[in-house]
N, C-alpha and C. Protein backbone atom coordinates (compact mmCIF):
# COMPACT_ATOMS: atom_id res chain seq x y z
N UNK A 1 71.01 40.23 -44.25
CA UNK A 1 70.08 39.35 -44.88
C UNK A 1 68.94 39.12 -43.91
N UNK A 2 67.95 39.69 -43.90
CA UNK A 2 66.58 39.18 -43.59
C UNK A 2 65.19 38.64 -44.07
N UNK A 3 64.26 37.47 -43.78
CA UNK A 3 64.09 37.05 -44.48
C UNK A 3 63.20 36.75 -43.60
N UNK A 4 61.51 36.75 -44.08
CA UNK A 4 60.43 37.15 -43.12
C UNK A 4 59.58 35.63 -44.09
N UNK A 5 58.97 35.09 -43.47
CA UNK A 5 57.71 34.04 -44.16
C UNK A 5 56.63 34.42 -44.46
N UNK A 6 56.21 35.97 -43.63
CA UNK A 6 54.91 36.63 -43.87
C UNK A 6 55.64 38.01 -43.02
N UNK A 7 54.28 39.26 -43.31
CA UNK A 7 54.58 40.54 -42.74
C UNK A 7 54.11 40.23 -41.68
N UNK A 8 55.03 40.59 -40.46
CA UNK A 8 54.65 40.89 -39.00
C UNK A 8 53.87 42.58 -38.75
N UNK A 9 52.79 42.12 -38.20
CA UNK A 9 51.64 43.04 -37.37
C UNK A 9 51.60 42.88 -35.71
N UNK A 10 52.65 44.69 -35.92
CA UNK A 10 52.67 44.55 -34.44
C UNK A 10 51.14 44.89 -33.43
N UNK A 11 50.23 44.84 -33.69
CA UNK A 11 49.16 45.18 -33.73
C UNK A 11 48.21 43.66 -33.31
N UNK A 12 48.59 43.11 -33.66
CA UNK A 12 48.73 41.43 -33.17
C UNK A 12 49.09 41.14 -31.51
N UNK A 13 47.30 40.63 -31.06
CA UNK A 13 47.85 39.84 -29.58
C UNK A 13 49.14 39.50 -29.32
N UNK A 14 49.19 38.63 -30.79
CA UNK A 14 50.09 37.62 -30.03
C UNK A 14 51.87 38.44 -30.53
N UNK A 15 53.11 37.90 -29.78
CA UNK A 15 53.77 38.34 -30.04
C UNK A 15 54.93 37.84 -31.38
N UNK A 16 55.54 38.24 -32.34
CA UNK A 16 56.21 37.97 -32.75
C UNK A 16 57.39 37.05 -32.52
N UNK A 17 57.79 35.74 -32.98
CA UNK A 17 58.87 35.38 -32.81
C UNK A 17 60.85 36.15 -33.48
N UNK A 18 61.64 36.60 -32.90
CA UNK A 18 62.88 36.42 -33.51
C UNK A 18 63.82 35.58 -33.22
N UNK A 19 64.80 35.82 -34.19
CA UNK A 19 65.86 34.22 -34.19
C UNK A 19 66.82 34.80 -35.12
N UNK A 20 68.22 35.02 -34.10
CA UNK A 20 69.31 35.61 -34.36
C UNK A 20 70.71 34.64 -34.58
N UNK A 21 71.23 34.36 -35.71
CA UNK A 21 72.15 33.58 -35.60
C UNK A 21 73.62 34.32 -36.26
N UNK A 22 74.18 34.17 -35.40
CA UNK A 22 76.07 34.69 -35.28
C UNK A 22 76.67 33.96 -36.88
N UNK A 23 77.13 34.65 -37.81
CA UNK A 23 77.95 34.10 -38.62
C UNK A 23 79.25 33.81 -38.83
N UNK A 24 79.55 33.20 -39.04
CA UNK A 24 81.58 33.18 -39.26
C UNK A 24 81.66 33.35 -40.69
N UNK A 25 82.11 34.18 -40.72
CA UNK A 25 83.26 34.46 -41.54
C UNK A 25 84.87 34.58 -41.69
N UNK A 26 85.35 34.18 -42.36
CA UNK A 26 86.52 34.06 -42.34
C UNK A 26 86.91 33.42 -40.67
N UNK A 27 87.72 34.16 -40.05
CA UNK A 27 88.14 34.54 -38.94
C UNK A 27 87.50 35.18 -37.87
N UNK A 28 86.26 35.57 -38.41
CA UNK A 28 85.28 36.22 -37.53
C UNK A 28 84.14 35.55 -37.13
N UNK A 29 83.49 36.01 -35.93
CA UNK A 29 82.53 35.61 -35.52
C UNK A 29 81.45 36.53 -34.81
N UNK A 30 80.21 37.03 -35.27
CA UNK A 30 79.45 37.91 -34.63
C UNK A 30 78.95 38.11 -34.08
N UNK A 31 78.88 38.35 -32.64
CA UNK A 31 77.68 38.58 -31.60
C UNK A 31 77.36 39.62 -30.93
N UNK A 32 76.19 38.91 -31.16
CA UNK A 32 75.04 40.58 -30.68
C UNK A 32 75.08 40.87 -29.23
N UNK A 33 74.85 42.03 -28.68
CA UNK A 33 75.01 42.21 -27.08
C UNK A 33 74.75 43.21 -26.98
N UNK A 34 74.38 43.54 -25.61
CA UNK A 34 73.47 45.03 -25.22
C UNK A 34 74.97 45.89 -24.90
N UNK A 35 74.48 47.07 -25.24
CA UNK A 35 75.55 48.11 -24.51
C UNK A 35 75.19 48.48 -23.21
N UNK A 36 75.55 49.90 -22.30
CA UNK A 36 75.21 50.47 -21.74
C UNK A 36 73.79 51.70 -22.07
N UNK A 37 73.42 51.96 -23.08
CA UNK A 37 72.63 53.12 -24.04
C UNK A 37 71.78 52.03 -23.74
N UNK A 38 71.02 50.74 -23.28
CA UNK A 38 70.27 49.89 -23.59
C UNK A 38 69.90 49.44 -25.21
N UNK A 39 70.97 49.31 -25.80
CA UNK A 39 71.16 49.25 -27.33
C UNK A 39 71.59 48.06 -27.70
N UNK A 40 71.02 47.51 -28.49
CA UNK A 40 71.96 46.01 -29.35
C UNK A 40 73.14 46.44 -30.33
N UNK A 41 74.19 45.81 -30.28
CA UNK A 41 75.43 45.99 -31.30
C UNK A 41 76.08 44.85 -31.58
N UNK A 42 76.48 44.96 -32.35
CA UNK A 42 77.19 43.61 -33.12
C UNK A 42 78.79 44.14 -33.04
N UNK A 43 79.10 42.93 -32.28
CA UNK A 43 81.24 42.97 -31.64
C UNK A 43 81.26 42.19 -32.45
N UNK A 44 82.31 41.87 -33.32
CA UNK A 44 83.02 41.10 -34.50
C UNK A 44 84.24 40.67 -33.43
N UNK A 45 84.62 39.25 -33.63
CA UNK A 45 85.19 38.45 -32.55
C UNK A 45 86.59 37.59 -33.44
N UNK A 46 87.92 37.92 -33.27
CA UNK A 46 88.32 37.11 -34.26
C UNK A 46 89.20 36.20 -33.18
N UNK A 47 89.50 36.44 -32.06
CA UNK A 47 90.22 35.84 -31.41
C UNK A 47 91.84 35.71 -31.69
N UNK A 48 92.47 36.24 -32.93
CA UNK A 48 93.68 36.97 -32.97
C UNK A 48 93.52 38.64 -32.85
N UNK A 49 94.79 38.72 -31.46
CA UNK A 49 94.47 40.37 -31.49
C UNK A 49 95.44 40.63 -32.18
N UNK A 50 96.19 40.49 -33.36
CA UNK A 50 96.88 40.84 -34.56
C UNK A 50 95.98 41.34 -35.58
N UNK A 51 94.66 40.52 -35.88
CA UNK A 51 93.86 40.97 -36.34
C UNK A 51 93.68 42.10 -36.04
N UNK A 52 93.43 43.18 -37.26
CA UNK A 52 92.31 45.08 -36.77
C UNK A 52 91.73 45.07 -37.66
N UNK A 53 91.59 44.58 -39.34
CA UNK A 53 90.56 44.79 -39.96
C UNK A 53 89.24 43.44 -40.19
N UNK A 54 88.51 43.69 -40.44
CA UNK A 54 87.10 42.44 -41.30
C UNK A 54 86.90 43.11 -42.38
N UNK A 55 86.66 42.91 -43.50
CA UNK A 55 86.00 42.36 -44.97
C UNK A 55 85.02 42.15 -45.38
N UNK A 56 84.50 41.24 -44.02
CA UNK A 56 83.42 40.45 -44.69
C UNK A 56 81.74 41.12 -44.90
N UNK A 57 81.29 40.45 -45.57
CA UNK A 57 79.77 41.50 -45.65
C UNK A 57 78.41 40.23 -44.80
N UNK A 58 79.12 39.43 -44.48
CA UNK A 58 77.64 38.77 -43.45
C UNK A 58 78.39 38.50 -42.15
N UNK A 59 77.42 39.45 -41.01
CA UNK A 59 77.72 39.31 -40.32
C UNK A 59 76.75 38.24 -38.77
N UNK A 60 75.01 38.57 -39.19
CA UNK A 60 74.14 37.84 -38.61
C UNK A 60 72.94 37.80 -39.06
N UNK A 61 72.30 36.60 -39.23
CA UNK A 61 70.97 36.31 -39.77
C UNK A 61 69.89 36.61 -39.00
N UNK A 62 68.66 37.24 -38.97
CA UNK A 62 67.73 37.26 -38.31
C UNK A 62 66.59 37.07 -39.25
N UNK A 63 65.84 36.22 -38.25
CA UNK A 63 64.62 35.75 -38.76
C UNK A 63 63.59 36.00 -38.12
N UNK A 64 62.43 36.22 -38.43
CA UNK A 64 61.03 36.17 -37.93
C UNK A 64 59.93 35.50 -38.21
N UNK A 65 58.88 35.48 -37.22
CA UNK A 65 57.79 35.01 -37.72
C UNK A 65 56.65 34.49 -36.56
N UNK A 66 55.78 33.49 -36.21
CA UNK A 66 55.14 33.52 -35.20
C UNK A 66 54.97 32.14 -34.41
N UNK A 67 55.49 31.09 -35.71
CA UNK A 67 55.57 29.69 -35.13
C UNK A 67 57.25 29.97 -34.61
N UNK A 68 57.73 29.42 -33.17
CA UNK A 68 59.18 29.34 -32.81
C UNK A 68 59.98 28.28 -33.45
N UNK A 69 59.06 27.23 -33.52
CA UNK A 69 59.53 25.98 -34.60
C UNK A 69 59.90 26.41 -36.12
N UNK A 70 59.27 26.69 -36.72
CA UNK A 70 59.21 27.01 -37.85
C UNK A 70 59.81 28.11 -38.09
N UNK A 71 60.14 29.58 -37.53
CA UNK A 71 61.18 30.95 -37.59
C UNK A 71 62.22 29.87 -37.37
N UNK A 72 62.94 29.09 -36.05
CA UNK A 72 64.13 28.67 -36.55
C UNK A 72 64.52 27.43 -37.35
N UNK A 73 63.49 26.59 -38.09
CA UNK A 73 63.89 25.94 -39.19
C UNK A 73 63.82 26.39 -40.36
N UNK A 74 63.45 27.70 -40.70
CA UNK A 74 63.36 28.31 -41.52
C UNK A 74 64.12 29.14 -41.76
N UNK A 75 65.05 29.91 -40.86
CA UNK A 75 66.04 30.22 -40.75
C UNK A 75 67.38 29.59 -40.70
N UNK A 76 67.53 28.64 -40.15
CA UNK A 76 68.65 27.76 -40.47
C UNK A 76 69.07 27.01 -41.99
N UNK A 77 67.47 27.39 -42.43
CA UNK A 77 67.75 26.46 -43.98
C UNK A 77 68.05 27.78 -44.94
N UNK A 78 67.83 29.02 -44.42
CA UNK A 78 67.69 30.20 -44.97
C UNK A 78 69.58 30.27 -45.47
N UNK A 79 69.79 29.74 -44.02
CA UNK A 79 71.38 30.23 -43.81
C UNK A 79 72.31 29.24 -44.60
N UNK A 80 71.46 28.20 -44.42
CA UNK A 80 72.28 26.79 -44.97
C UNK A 80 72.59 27.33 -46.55
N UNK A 81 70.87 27.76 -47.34
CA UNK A 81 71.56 28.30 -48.43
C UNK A 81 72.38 29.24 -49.16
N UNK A 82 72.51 30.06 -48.16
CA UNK A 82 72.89 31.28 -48.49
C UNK A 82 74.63 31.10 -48.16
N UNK A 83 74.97 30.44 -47.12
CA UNK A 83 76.31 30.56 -46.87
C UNK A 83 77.19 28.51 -47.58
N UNK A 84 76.09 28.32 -47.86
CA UNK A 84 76.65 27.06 -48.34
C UNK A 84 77.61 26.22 -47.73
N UNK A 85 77.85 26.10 -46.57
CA UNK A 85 79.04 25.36 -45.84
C UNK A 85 78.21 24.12 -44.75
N UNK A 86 76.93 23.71 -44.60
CA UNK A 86 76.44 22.94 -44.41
C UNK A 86 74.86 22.62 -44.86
N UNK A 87 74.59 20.80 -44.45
CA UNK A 87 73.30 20.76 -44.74
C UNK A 87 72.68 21.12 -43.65
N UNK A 88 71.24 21.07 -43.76
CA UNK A 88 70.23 21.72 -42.71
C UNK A 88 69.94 19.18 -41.94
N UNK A 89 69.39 19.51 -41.07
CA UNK A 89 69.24 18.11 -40.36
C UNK A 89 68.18 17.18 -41.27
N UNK A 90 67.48 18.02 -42.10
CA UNK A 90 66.46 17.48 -43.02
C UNK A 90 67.15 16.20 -44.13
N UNK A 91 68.46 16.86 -44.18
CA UNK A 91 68.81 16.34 -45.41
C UNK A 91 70.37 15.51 -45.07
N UNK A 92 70.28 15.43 -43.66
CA UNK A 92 71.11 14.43 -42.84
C UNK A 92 70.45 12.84 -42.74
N UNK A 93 71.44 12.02 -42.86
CA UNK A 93 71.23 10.77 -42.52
C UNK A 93 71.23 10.50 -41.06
N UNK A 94 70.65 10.11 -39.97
CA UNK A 94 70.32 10.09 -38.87
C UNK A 94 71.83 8.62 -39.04
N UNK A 95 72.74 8.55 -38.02
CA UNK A 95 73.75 8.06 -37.65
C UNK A 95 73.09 6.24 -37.22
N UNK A 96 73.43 5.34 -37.63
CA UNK A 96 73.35 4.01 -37.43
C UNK A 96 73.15 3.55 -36.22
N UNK A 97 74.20 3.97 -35.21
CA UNK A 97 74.24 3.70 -34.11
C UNK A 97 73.15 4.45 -32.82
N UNK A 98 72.28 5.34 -33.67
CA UNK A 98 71.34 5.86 -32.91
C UNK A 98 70.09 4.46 -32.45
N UNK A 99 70.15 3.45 -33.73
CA UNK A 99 69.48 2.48 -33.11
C UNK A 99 69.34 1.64 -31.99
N UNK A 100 70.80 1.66 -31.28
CA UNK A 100 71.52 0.61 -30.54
C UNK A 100 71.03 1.48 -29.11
N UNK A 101 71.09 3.03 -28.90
CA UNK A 101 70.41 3.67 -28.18
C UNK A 101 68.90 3.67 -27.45
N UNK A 102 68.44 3.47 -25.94
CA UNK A 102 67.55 3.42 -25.54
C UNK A 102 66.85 5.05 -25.66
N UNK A 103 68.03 5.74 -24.87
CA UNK A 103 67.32 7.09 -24.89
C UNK A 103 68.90 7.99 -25.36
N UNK A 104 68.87 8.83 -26.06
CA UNK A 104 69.75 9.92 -26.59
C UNK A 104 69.48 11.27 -26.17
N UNK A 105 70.45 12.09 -27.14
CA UNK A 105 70.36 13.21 -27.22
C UNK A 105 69.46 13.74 -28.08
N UNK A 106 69.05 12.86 -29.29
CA UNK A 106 68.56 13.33 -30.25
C UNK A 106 66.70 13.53 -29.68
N UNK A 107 66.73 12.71 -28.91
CA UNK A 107 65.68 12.39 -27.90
C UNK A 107 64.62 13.77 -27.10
N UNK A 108 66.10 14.83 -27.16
CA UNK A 108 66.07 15.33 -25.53
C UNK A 108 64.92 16.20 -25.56
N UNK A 109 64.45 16.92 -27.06
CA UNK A 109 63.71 17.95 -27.00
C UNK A 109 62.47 17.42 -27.52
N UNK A 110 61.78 16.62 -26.95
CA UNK A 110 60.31 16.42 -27.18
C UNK A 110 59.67 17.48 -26.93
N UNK A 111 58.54 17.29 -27.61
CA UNK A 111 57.93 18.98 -27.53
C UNK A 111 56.40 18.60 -26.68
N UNK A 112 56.24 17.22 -26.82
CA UNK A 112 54.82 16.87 -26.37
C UNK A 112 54.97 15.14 -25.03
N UNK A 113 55.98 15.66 -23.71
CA UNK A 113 56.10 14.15 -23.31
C UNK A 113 54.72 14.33 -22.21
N UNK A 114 54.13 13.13 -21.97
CA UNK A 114 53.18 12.36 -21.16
C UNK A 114 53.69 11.11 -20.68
N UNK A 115 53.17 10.90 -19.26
CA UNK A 115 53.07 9.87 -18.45
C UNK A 115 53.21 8.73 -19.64
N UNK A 116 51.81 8.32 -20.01
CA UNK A 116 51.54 7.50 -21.11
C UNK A 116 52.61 6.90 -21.79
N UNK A 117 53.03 7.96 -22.76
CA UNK A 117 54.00 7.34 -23.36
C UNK A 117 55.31 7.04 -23.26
């Protein structure tokens, strides 16, 4: 499943963003990794070595595009619909007790901090 917001032009200064996310299925789990050939491959991971066969037909999502913000919220909501087993943070209720908090986690990734503020 890939799933682009616009056509990428490699021909373009600037560079393309990607955004690769591992799926589970069943018992499995997919990740990508270089070989020796300098090659990407996808190892299917089940963590029983009783396991020898997979089934499944999704194994990893990749997304593109040129905002990094936007390829992975756009991709995560891509995934949210497609595999249906969670919501995306949009459509989360932010937890009660985040109020009682000075500084969090939810905190951590400001994208714009200054002295100032």
């Amino acid at each position: 499943m890939l799933e682009l917001g616009r056509a990428i032009s490699v021909t373009c200064t600037e560079q393309p963003v990607v955004y690769t996310v591992s799926l589970l299925e069943g018992s499995f789990c997919a990740v990508l990794q270089g070989n020796a050939n300098d090659e990407l491959e996808i190892c299917l991971e089940s963590g029983d070595p009783d396991v020898e066969s997979f089934k499944g037909t999704h194994l990893v999502f990749i997304g593109a595009g040129w905002d990094p913000f936007e390829v992975i919220t756009n991709s995560m909501k891509a995934v949210e619909r497609h595999l249906q087993t969670f919501c995306h943070m949009e459509k989360e209720k932010m937890p009660d007790i985040q109020n009682w908090f000075g500084w969090c986690t939810w905190d951590a990734f400001y994208t714009n901090v200054l002295l100032k503020e």
